[in-house]
PDB file of N, CA and C in Angstrom:
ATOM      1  N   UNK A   1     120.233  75.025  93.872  1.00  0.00           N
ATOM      2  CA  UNK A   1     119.216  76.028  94.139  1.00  0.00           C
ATOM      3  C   UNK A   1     117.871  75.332  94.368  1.00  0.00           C
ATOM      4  N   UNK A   2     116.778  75.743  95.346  1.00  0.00           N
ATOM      5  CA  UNK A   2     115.615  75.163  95.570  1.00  0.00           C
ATOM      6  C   UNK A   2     114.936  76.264  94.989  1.00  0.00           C
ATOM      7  N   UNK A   3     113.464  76.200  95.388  1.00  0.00           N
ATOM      8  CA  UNK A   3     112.219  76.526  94.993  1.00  0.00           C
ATOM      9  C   UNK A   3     112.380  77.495  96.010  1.00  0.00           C
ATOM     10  N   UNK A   4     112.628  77.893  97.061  1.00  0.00           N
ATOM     11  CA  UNK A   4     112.526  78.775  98.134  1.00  0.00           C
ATOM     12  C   UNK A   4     112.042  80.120  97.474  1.00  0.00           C
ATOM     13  N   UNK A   5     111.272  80.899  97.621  1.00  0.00           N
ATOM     14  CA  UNK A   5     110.738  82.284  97.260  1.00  0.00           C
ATOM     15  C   UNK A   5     110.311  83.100  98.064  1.00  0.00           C
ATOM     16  N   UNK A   6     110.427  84.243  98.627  1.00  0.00           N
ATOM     17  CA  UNK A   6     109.776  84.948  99.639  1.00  0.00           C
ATOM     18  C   UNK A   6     109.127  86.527  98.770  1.00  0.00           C
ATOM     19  N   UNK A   7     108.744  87.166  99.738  1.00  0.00           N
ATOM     20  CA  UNK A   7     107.842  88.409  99.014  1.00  0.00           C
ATOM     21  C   UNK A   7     108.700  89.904  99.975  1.00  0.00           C
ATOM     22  N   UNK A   8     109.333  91.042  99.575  1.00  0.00           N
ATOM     23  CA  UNK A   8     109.823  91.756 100.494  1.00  0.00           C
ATOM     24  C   UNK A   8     109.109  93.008  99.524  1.00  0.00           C
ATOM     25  N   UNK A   9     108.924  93.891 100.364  1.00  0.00           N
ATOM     26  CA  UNK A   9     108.322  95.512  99.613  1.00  0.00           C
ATOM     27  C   UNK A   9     109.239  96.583 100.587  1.00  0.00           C
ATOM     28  N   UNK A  10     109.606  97.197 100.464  1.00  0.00           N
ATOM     29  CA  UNK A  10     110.584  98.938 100.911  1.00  0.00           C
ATOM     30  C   UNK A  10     109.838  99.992 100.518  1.00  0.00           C
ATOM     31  N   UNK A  11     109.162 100.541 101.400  1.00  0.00           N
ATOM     32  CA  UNK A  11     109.019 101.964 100.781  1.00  0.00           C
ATOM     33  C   UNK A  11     110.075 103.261 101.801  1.00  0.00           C
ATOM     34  N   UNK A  12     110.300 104.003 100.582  1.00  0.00           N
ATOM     35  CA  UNK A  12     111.035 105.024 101.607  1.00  0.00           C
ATOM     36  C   UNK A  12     110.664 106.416 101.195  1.00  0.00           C
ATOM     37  N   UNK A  13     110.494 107.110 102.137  1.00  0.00           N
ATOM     38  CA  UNK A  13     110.059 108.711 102.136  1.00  0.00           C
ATOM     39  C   UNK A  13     111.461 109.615 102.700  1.00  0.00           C
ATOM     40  N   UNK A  14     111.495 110.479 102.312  1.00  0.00           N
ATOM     41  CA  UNK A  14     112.024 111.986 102.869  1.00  0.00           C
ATOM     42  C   UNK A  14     111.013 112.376 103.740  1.00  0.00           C
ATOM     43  N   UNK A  15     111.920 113.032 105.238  1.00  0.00           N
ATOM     44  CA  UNK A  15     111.093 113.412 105.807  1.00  0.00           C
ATOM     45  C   UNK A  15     111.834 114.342 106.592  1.00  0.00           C
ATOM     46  N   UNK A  16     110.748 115.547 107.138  1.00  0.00           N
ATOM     47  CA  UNK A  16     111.601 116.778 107.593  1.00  0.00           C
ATOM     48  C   UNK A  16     112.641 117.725 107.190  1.00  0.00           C
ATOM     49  N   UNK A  17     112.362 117.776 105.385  1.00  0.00           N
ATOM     50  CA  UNK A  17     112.740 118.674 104.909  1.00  0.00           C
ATOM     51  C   UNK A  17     113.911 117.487 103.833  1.00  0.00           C
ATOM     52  N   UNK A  18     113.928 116.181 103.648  1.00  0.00           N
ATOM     53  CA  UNK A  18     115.125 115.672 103.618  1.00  0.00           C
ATOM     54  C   UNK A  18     116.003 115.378 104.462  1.00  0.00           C
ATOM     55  N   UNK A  19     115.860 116.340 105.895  1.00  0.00           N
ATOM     56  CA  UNK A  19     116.895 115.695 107.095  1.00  0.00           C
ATOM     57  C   UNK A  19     116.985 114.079 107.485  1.00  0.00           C
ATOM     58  N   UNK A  20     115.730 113.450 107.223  1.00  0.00           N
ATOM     59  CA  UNK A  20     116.027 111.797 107.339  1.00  0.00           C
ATOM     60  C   UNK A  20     114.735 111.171 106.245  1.00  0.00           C
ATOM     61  N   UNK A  21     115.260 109.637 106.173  1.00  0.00           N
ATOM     62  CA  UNK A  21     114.578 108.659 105.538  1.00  0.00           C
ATOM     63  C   UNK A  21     114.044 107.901 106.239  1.00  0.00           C
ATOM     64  N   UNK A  22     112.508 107.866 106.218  1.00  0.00           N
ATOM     65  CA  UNK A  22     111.966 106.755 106.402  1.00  0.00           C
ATOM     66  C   UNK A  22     111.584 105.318 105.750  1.00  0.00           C
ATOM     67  N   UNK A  23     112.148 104.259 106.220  1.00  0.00           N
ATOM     68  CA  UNK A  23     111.953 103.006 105.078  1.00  0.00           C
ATOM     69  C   UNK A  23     110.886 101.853 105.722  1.00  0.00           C
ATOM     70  N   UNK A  24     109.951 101.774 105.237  1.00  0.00           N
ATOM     71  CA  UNK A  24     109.114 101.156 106.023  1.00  0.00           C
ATOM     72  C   UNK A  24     109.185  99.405 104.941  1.00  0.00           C
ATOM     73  N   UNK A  25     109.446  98.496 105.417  1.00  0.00           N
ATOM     74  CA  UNK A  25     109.837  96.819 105.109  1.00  0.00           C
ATOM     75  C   UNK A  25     108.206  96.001 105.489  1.00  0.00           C
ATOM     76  N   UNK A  26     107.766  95.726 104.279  1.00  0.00           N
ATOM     77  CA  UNK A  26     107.204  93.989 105.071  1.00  0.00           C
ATOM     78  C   UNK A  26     107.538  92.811 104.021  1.00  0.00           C
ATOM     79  N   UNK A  27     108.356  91.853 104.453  1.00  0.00           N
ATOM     80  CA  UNK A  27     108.214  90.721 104.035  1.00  0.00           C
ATOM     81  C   UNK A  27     107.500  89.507 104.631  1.00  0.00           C
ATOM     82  N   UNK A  28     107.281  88.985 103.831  1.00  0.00           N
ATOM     83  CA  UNK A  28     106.524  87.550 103.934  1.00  0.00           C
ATOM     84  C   UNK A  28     107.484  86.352 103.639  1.00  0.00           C
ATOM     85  N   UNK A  29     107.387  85.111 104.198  1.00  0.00           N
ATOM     86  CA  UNK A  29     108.263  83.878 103.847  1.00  0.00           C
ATOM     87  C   UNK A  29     106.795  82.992 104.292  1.00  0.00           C
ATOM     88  N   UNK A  30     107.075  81.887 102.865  1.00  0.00           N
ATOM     89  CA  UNK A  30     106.384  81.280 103.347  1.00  0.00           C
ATOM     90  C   UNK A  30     106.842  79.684 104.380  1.00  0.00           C
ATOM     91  N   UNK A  31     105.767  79.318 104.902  1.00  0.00           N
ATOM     92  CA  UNK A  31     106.119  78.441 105.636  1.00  0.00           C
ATOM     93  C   UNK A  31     105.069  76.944 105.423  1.00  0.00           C
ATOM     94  N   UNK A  32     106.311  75.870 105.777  1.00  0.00           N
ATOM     95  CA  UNK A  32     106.125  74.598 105.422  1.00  0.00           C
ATOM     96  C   UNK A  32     104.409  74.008 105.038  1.00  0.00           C
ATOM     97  N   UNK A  33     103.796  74.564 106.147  1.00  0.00           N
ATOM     98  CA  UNK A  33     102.454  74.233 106.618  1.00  0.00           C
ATOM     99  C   UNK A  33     101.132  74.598 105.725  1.00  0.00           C
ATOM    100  N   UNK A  34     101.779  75.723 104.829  1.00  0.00           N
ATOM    101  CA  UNK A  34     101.203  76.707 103.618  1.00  0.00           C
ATOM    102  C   UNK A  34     100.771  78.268 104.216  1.00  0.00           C
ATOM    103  N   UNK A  35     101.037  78.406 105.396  1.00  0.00           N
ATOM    104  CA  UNK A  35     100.727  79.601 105.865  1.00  0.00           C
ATOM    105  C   UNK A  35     101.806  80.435 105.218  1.00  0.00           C
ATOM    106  N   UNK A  36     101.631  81.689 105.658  1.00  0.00           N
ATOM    107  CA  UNK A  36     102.640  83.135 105.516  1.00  0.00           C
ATOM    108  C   UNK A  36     103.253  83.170 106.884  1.00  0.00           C
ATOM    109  N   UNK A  37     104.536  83.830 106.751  1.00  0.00           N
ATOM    110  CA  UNK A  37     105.282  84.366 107.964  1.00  0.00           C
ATOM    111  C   UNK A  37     105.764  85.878 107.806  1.00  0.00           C
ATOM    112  N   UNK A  38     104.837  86.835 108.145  1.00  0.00           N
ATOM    113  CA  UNK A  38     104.940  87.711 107.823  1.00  0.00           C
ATOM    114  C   UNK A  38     105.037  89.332 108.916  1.00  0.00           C
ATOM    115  N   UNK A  39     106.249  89.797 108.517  1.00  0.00           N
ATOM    116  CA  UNK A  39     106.955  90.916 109.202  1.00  0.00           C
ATOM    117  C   UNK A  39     106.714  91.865 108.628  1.00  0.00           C
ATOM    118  N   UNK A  40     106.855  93.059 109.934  1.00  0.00           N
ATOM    119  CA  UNK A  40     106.630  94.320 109.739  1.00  0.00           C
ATOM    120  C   UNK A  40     108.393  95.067 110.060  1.00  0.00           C
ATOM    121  N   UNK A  41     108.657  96.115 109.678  1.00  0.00           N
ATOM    122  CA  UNK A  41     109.883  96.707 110.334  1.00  0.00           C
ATOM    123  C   UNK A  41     109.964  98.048 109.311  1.00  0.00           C
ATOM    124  N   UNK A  42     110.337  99.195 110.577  1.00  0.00           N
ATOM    125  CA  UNK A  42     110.740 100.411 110.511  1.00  0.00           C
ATOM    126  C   UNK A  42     111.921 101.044 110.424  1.00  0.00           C
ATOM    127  N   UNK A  43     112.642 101.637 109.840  1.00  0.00           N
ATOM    128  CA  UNK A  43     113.779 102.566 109.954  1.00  0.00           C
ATOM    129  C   UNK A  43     113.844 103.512 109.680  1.00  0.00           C
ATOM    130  N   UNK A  44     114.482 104.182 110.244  1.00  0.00           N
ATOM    131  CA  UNK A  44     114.347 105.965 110.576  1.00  0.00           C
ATOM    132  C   UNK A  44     116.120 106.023 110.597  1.00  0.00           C
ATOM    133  N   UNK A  45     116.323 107.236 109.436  1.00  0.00           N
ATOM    134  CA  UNK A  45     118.307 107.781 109.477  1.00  0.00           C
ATOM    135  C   UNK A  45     117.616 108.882 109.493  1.00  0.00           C
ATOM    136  N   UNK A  46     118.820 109.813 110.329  1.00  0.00           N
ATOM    137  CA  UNK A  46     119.067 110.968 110.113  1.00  0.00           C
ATOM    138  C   UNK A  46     120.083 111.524 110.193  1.00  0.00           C
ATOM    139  N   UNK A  47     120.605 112.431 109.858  1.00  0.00           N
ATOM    140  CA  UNK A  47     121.543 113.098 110.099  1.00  0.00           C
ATOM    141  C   UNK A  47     121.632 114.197 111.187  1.00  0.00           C
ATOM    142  N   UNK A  48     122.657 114.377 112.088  1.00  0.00           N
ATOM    143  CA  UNK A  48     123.201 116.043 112.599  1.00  0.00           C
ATOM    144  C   UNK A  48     123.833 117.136 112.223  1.00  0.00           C
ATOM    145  N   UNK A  49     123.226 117.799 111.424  1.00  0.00           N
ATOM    146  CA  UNK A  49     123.947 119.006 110.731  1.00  0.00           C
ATOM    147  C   UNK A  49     125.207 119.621 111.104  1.00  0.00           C
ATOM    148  N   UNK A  50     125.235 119.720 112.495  1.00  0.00           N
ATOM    149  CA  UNK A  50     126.103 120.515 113.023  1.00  0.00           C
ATOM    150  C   UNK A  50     127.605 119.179 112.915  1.00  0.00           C
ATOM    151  N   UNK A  51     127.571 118.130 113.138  1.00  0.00           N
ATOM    152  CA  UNK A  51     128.721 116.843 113.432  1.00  0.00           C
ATOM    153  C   UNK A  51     128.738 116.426 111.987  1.00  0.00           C
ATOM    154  N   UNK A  52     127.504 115.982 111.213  1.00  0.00           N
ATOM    155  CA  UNK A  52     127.667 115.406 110.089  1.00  0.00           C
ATOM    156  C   UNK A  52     127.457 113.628 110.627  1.00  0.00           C
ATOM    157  N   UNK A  53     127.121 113.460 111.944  1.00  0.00           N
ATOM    158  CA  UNK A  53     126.729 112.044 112.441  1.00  0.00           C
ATOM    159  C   UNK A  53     125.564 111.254 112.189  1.00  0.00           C
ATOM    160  N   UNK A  54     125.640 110.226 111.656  1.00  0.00           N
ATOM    161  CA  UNK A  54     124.367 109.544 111.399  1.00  0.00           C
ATOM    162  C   UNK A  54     123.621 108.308 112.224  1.00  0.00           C
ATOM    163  N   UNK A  55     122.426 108.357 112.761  1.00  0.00           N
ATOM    164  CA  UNK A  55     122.186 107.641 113.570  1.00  0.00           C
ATOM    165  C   UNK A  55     120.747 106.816 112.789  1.00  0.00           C
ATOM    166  N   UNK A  56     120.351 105.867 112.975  1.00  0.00           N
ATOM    167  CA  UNK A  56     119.755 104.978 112.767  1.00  0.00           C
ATOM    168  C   UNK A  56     118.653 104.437 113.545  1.00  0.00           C
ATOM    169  N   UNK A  57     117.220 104.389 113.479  1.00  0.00           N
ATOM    170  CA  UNK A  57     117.230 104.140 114.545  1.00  0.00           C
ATOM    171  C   UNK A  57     115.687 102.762 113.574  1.00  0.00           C
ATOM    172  N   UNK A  58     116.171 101.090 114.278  1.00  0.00           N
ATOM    173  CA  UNK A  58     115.065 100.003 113.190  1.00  0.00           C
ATOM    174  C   UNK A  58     113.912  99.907 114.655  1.00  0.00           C
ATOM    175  N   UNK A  59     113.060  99.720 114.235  1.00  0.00           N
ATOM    176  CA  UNK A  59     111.690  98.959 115.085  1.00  0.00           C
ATOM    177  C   UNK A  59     110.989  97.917 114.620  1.00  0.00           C
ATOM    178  N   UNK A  60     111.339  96.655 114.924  1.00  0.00           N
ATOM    179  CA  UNK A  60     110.435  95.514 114.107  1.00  0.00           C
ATOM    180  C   UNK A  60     109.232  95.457 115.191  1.00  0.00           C
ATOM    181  N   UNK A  61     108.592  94.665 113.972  1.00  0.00           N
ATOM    182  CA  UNK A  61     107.060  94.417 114.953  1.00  0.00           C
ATOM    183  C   UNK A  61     106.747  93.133 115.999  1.00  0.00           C
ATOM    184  N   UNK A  62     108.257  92.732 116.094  1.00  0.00           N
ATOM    185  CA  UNK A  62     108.604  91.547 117.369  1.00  0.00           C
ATOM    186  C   UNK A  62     109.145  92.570 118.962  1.00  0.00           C
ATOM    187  N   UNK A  63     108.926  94.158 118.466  1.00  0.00           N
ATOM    188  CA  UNK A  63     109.559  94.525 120.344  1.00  0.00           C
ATOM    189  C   UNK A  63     111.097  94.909 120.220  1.00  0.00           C
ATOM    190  N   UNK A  64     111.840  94.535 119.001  1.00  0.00           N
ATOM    191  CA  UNK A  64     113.077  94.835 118.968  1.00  0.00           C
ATOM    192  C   UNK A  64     113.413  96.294 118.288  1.00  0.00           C
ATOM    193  N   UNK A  65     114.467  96.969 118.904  1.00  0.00           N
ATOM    194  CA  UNK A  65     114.703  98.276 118.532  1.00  0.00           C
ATOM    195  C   UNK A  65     116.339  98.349 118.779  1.00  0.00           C
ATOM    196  N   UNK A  66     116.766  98.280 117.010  1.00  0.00           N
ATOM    197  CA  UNK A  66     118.377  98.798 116.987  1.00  0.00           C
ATOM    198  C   UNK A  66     118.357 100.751 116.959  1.00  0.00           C
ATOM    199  N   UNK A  67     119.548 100.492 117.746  1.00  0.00           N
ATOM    200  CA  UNK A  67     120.001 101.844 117.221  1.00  0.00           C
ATOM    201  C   UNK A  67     121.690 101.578 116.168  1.00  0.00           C
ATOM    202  N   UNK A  68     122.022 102.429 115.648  1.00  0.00           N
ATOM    203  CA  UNK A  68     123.637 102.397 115.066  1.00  0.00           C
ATOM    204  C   UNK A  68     124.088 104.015 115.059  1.00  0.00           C
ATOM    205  N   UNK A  69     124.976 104.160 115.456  1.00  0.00           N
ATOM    206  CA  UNK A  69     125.229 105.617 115.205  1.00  0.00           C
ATOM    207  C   UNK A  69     127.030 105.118 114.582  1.00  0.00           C
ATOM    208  N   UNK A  70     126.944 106.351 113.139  1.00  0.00           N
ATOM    209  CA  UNK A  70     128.055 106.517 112.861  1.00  0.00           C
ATOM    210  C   UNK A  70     128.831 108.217 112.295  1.00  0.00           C
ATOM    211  N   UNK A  71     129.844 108.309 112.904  1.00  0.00           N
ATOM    212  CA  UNK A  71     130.167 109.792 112.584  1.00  0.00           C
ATOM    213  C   UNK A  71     131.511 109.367 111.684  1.00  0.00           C
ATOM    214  N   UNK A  72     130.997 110.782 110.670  1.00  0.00           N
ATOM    215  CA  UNK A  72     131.769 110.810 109.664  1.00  0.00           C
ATOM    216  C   UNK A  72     133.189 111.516 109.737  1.00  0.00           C
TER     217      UNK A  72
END
């Protein structure tokens, strides 16, 4: 095991009655030089009442955007 340590925080809300979660992520890593390397990222679930399907949808603060959809 090394010394390696990083910093991560999650917050998550109900939103729209409970129909989905918002989880909002920033971690930090640090890097060699003594700076921070530090990220932002979004996720949004919800559900479809009517299917019971859950879709996903992440946004990091590099431009990238997953989706996942899974039905139950």
């Amino acid at each position: 095991m090394n010394s390696y340590a990083f910093q991560k925080e999650v917050i998550g809300t109900f939103e729209a009655g409970g129909r989905f979660i918002a989880l909002r992520m920033d971690a930090s890593y640090p890097l060699a030089d003594g700076r921070k390397d530090v990220h932002k990222a979004l996720v949004i679930v919800g559900s479809e009442a009517a299917s019971g399907s859950i879709t996903a949808h992440a946004y990091t603060d590099g431009g990238i955007v997953r989706i996942c959809h899974r039905t139950t």
